[in-house]
C-alpha atoms as a PDB file:
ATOM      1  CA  UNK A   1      26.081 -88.411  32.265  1.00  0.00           C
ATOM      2  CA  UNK A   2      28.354 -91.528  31.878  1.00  0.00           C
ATOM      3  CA  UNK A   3      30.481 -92.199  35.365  1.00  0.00           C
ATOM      4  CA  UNK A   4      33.986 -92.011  33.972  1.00  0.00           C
ATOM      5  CA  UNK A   5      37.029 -92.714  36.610  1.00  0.00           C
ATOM      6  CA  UNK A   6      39.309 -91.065  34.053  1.00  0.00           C
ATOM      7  CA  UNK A   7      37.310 -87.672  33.640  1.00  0.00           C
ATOM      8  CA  UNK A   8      37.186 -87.591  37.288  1.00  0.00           C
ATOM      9  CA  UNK A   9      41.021 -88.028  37.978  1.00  0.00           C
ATOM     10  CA  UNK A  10      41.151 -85.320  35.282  1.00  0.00           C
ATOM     11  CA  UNK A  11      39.077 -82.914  37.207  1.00  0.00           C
ATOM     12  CA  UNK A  12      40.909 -83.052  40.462  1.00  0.00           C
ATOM     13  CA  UNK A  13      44.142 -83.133  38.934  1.00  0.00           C
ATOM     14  CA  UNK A  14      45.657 -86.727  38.783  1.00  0.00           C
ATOM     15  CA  UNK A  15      47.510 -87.230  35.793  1.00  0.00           C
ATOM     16  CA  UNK A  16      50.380 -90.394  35.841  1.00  0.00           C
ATOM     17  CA  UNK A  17      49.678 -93.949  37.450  1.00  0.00           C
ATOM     18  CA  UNK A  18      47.346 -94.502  40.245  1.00  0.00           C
ATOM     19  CA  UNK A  19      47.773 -97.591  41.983  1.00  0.00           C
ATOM     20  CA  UNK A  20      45.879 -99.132  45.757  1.00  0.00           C
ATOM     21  CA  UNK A  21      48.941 -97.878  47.819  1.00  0.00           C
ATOM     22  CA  UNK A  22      49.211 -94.995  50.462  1.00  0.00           C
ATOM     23  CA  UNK A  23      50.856 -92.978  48.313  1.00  0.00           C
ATOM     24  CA  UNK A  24      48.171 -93.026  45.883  1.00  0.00           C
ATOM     25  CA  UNK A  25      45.706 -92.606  48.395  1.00  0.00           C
ATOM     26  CA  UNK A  26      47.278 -89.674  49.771  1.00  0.00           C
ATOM     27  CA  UNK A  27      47.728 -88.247  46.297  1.00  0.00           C
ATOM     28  CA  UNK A  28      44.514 -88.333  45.916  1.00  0.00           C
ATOM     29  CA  UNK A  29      43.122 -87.047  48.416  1.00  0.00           C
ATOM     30  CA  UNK A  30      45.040 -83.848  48.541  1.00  0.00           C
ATOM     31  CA  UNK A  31      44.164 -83.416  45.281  1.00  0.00           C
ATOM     32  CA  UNK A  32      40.686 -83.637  45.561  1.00  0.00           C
ATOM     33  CA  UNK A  33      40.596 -80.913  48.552  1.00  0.00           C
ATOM     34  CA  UNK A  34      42.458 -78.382  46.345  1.00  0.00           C
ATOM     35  CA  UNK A  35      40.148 -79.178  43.495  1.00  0.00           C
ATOM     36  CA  UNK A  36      36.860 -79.634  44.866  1.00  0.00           C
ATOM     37  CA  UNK A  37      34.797 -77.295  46.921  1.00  0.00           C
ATOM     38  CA  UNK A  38      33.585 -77.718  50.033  1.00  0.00           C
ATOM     39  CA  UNK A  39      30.113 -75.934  49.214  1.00  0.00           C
ATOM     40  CA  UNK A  40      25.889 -75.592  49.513  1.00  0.00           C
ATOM     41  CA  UNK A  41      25.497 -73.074  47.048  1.00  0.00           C
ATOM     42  CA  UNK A  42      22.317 -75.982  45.754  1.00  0.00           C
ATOM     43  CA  UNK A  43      20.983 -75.684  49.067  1.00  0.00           C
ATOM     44  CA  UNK A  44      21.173 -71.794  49.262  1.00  0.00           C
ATOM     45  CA  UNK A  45      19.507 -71.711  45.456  1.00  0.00           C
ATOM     46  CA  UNK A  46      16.614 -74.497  46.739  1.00  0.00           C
ATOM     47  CA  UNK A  47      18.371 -77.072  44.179  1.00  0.00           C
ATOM     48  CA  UNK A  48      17.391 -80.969  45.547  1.00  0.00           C
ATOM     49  CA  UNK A  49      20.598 -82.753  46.664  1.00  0.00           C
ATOM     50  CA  UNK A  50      20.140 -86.410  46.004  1.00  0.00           C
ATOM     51  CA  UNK A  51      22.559 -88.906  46.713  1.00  0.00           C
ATOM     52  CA  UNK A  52      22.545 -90.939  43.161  1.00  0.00           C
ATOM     53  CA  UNK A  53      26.259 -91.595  42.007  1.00  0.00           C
ATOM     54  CA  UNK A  54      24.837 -90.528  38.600  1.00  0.00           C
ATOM     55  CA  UNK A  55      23.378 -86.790  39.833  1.00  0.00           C
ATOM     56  CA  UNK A  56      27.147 -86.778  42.134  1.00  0.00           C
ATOM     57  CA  UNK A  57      29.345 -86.921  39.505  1.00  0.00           C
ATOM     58  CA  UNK A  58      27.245 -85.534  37.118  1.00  0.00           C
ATOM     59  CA  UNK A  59      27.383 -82.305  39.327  1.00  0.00           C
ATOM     60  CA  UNK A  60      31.317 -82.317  40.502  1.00  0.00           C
ATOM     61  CA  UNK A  61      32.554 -83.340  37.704  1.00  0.00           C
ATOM     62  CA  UNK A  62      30.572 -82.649  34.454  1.00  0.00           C
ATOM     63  CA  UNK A  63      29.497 -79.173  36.022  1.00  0.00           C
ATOM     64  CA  UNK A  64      32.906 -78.832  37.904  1.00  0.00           C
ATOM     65  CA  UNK A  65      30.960 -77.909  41.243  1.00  0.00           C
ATOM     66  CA  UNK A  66      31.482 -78.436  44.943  1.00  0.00           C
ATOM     67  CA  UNK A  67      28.921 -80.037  47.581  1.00  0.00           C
ATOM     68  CA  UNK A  68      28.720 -81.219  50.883  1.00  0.00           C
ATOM     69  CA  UNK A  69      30.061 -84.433  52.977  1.00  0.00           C
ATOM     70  CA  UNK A  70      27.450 -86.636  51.653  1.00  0.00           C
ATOM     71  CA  UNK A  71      27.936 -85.844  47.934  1.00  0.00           C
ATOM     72  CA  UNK A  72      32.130 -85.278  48.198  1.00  0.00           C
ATOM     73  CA  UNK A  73      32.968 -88.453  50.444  1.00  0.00           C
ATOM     74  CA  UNK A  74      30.125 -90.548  48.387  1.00  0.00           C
ATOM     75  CA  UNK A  75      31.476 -90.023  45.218  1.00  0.00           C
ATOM     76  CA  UNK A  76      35.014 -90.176  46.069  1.00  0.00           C
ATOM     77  CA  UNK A  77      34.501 -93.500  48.160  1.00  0.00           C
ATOM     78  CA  UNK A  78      32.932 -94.952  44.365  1.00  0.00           C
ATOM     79  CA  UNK A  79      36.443 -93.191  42.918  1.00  0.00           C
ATOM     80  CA  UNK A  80      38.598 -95.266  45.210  1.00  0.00           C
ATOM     81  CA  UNK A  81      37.421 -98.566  45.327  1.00  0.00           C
ATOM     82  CA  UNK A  82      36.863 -98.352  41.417  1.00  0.00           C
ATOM     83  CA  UNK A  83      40.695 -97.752  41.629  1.00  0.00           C
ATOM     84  CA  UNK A  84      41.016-100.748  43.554  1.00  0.00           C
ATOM     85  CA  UNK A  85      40.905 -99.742  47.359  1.00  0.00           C
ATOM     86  CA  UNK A  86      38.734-101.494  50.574  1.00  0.00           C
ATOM     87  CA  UNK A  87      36.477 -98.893  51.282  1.00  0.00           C
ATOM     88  CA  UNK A  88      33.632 -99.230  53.787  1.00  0.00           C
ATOM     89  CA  UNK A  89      31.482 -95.543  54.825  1.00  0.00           C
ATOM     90  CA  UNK A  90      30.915 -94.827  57.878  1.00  0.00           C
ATOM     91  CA  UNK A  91      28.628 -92.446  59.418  1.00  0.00           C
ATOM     92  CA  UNK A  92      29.732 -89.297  62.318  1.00  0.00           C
ATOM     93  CA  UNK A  93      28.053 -87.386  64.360  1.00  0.00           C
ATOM     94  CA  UNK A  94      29.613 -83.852  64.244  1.00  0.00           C
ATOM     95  CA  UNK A  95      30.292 -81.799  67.808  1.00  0.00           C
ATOM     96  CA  UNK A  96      27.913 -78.940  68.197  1.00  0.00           C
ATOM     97  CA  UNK A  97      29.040 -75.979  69.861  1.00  0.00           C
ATOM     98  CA  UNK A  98      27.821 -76.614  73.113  1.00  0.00           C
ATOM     99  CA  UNK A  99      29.853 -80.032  73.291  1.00  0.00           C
ATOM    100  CA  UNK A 100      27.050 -82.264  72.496  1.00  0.00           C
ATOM    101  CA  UNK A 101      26.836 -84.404  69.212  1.00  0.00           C
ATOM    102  CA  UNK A 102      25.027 -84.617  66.444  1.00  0.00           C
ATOM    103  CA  UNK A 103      22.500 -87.817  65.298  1.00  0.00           C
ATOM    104  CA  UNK A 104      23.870 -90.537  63.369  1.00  0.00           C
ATOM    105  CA  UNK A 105      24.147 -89.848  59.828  1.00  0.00           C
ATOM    106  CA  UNK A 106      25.049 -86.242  60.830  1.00  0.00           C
ATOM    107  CA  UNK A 107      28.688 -86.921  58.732  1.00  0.00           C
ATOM    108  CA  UNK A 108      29.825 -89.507  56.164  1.00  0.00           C
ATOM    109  CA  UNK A 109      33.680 -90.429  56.810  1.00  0.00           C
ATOM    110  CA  UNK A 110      35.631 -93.119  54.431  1.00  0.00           C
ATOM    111  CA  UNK A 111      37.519 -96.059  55.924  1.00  0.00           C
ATOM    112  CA  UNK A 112      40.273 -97.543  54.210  1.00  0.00           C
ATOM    113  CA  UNK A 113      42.097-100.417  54.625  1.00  0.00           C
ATOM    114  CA  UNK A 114      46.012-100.456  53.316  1.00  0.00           C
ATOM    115  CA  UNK A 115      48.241-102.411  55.689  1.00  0.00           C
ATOM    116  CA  UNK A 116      46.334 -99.975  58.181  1.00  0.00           C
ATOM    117  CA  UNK A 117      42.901 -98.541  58.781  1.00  0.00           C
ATOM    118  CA  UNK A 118      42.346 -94.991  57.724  1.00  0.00           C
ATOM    119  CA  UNK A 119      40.194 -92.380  58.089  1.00  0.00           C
ATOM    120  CA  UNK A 120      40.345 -90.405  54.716  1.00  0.00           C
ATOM    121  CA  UNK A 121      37.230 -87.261  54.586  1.00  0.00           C
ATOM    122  CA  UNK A 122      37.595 -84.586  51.339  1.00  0.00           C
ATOM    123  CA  UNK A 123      34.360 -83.547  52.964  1.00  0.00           C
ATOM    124  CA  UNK A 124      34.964 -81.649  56.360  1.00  0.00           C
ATOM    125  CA  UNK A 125      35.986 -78.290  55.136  1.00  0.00           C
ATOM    126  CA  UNK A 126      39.145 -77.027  56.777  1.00  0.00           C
ATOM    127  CA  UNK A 127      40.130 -80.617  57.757  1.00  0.00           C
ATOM    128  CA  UNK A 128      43.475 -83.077  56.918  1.00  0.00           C
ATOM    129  CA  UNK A 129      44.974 -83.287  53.998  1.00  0.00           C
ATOM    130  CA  UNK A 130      45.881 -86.319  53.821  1.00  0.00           C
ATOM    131  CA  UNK A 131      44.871 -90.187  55.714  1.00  0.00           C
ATOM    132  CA  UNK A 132      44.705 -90.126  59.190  1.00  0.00           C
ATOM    133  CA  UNK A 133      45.571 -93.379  60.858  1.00  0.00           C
ATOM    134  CA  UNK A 134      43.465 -95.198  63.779  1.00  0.00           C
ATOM    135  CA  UNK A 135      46.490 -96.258  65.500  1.00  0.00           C
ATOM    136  CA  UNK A 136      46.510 -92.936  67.203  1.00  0.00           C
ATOM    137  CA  UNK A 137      49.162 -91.128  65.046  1.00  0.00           C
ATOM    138  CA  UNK A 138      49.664 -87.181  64.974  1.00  0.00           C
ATOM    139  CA  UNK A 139      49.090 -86.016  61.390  1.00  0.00           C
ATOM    140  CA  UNK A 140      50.132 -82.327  60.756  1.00  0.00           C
ATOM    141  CA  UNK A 141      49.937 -80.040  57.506  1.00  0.00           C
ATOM    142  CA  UNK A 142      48.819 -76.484  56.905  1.00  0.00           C
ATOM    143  CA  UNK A 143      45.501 -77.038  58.073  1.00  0.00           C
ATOM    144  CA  UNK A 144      46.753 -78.025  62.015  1.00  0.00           C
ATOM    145  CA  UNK A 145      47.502 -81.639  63.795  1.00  0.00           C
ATOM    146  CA  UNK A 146      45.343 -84.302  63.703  1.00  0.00           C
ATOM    147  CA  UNK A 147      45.161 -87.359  65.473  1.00  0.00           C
ATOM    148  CA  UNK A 148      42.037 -90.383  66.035  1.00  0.00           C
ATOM    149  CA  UNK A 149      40.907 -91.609  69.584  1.00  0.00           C
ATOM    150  CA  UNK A 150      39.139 -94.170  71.057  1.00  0.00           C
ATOM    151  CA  UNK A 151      36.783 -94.070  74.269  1.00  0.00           C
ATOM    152  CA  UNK A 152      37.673 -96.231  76.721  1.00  0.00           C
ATOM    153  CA  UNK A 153      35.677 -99.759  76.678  1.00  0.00           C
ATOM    154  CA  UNK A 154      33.701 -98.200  73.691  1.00  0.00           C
ATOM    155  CA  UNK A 155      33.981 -98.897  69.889  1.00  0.00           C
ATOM    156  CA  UNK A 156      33.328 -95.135  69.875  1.00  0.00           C
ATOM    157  CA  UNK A 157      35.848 -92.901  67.942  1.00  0.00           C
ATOM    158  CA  UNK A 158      36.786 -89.278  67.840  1.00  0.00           C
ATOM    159  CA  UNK A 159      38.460 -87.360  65.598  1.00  0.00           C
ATOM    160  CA  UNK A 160      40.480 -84.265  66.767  1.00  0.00           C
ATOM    161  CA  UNK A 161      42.277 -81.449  65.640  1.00  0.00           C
ATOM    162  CA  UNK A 162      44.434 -79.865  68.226  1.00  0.00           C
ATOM    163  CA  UNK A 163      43.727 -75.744  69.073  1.00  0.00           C
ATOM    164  CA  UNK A 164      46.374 -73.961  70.683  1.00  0.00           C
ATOM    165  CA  UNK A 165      47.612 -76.588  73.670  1.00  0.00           C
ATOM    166  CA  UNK A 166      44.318 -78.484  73.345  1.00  0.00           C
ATOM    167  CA  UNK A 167      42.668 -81.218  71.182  1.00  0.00           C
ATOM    168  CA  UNK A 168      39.475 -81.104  70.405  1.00  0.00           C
ATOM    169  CA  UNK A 169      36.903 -83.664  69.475  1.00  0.00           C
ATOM    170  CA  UNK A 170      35.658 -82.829  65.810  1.00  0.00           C
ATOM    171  CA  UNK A 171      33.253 -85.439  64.812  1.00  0.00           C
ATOM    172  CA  UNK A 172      32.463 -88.951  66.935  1.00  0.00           C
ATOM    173  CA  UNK A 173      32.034 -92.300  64.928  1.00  0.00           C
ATOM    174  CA  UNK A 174      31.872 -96.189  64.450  1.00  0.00           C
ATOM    175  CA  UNK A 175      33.641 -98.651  62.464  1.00  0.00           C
ATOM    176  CA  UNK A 176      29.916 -99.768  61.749  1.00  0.00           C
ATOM    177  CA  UNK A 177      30.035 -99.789  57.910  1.00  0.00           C
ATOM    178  CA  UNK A 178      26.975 -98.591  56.125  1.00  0.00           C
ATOM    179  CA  UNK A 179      25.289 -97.757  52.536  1.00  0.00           C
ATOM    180  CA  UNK A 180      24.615 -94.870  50.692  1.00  0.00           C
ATOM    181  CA  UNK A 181      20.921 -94.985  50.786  1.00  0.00           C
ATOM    182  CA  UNK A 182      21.118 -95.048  55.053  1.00  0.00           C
ATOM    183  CA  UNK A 183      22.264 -91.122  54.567  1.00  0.00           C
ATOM    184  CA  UNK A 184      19.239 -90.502  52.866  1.00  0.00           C
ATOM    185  CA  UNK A 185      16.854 -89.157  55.500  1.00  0.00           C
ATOM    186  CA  UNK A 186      19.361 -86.611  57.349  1.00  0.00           C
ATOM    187  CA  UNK A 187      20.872 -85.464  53.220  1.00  0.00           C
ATOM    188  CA  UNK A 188      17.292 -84.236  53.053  1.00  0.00           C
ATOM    189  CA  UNK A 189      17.349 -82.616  56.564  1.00  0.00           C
ATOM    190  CA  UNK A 190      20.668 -80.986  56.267  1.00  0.00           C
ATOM    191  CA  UNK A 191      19.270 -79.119  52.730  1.00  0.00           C
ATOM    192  CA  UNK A 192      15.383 -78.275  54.278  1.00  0.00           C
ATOM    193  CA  UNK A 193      15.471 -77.925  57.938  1.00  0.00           C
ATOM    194  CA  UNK A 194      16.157 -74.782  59.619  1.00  0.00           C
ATOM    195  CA  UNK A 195      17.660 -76.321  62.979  1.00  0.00           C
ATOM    196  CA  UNK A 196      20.591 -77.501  59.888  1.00  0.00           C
ATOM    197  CA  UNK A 197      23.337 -74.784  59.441  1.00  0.00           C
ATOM    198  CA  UNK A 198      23.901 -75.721  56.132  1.00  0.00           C
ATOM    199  CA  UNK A 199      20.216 -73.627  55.169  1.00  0.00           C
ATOM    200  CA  UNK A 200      21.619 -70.430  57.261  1.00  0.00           C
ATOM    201  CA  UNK A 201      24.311 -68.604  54.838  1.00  0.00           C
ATOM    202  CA  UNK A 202      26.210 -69.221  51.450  1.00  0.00           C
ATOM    203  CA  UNK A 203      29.178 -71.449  52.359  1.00  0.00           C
ATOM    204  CA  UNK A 204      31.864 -72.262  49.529  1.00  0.00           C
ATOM    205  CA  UNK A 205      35.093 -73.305  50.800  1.00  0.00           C
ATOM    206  CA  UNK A 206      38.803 -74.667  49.441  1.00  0.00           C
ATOM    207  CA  UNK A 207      42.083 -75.613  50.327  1.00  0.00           C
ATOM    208  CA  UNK A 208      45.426 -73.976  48.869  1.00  0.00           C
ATOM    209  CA  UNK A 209      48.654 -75.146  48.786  1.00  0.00           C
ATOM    210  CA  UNK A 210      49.457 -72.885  51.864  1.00  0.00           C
ATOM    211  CA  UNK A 211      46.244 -72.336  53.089  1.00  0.00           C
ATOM    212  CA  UNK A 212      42.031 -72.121  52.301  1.00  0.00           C
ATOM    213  CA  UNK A 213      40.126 -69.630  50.427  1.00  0.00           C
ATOM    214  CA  UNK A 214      36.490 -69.189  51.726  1.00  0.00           C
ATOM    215  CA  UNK A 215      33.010 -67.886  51.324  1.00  0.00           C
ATOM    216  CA  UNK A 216      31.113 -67.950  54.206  1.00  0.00           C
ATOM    217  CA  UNK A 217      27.710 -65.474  53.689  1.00  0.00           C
ATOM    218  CA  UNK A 218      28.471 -61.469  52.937  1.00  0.00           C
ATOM    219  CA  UNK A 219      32.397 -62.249  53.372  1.00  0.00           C
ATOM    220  CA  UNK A 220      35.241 -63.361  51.688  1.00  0.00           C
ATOM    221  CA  UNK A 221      38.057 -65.028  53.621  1.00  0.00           C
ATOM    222  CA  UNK A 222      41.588 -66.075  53.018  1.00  0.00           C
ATOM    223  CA  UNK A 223      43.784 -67.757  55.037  1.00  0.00           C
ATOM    224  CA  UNK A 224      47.560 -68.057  54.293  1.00  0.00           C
ATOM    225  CA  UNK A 225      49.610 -70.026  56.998  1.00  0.00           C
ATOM    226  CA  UNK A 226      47.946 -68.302  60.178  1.00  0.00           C
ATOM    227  CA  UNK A 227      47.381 -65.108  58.470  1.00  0.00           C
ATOM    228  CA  UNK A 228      43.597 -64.860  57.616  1.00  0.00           C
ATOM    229  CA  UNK A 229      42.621 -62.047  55.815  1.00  0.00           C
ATOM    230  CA  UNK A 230      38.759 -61.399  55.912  1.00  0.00           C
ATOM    231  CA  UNK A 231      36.600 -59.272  53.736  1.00  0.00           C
ATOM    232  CA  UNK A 232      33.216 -57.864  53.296  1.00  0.00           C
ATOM    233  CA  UNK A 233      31.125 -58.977  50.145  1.00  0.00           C
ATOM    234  CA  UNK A 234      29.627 -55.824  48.556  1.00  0.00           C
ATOM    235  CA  UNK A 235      27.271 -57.128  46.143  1.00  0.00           C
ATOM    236  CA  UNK A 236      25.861 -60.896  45.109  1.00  0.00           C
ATOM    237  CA  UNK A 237      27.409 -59.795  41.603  1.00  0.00           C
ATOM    238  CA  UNK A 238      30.493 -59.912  43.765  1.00  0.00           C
ATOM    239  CA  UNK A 239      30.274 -62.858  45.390  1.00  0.00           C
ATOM    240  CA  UNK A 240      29.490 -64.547  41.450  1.00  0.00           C
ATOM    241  CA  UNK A 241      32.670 -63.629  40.523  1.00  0.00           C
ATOM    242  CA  UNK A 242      34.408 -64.769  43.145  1.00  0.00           C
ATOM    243  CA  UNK A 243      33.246 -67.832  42.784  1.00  0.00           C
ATOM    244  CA  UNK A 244      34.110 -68.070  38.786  1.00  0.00           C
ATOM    245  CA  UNK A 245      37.910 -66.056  39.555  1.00  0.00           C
ATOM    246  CA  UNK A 246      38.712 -67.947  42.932  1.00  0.00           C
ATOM    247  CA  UNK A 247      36.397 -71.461  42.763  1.00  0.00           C
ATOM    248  CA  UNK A 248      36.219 -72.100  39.211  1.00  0.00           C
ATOM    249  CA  UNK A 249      32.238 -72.027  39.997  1.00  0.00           C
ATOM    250  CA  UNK A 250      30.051 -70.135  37.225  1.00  0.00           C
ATOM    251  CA  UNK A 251      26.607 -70.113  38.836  1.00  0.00           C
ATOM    252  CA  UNK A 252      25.016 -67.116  36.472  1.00  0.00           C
ATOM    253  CA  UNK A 253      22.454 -69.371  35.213  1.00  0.00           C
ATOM    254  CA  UNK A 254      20.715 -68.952  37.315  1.00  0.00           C
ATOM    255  CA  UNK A 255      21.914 -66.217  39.860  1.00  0.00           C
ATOM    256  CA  UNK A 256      22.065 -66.341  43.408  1.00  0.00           C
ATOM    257  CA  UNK A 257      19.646 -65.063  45.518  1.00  0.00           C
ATOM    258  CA  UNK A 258      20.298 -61.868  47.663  1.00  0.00           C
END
């Protein structure tokens, strides 16, 4: 399938001018998070990833799928600078649970450069909604406060979301741009190794305007302001429809797996 920047302003939403300004940009980006899933449904199903702008857009926006960091943030970093933005990728390595972090290439994040640097990620899941600035700034929407830091005498950078009265370190990163093809080696361990979390359960995930909708294995979760409302999945013909009613996702053809 033909790469089209039209079709794929169509798909998330985008309708009226466009132009290389923060407005745009954060436009954009909301738009893409309440349009595009957050998702590994290929992974669950055994479907190769790969990382070919082609395959990308071919999937989340001819099929009108989902997909993970790699696939999101790489298509929509081609979407943005073929709109006229400075984009560079950058790789993150995301915070396990016991505090540690993960190996380069663990995350892709986009940098862009307006009359300031920022961080801008439609691939994180429950994340910001809109750019998050390096100068330090406190960015706050439905989804909680965000904010960028730098270690001391480091070029190392965290990104934080603040949990009750504390912020937390989300992901750790460089300015150190880099290419598609360096993500190549950990795309194929996140979809085949078992140590990656992404080859555990079913995850299929998307903002709202007031909140996120969310499969996450046998249940269905939605979250409205701080209410979350969680469910159990009954059946996998269930979870399909779900997916078609709530995602816009038809994955019949084949079906998933139990």
């Amino acid at each position: 399938m033909k790469v089209n920047v039209h079709k794929y302003l169509e798909r998330i939403g985008i309708t009226g001018d466009v132009h290389a300004d923060y407005p745009s940009l954060r436009r954009l980006q909301e738009h893409h998070m309440l349009s595009v899933p957050f998702e590994n449904l290929d992974i669950m199903n055994g479907r190769p990833i790969e990382l070919k702008l082609e395959s990308m857009y071919d999937k989340i926006v001819g099929k009108r799928r989902g997909g993970y960091c790699y696939e999101l943030n790489g298509l929509f970093g081609w979407l943005l600078q073929n709109l006229g933005y400075s984009v560079s990728i950058l790789s993150g390595q995301v915070r396990r649970d016991d505090g540690t972090f993960g190996p380069e290439f663990d995350h892709m994040v986009l940098l862009v450069t307006l009359d300031e640097d920022y961080i801008v990620d439609v691939g994180f899941g429950d994340s910001v909604r809109s750019p998050l600035p390096l100068s330090g700034k406190v960015v706050t929407d439905v989804s909680g406060s965000y904010r960028i830091t730098h270690e001391q005498d480091s070029d190392v950078l965290f990104f934080q979301k603040k949990f009750e009265d504390e912020w937390v370190s989300e992901f750790r990163f460089t300015l150190q741009p880099h290419k598609l093809e360096d993500f190549y080696d950990m795309n194929v361990y996140q979809q085949t190794s078992p140590e990656s979390h992404f080859t555990h359960k079913l995850i299929c995930s998307m903002a709202t305007p007031n909140g996120r909708i969310s499969i996450s294995g046998d249940f269905f979760i939605e979250t409205i302001g701080s209410e979350k409302n969680r469910r159990a999945i009954r059946c996998n013909e269930e979870r399909n429809d779900l997916l078609r009613s709530r995602f816009d996702i038809d994955m019949s053809e084949p079906s998933l797996s139990e």
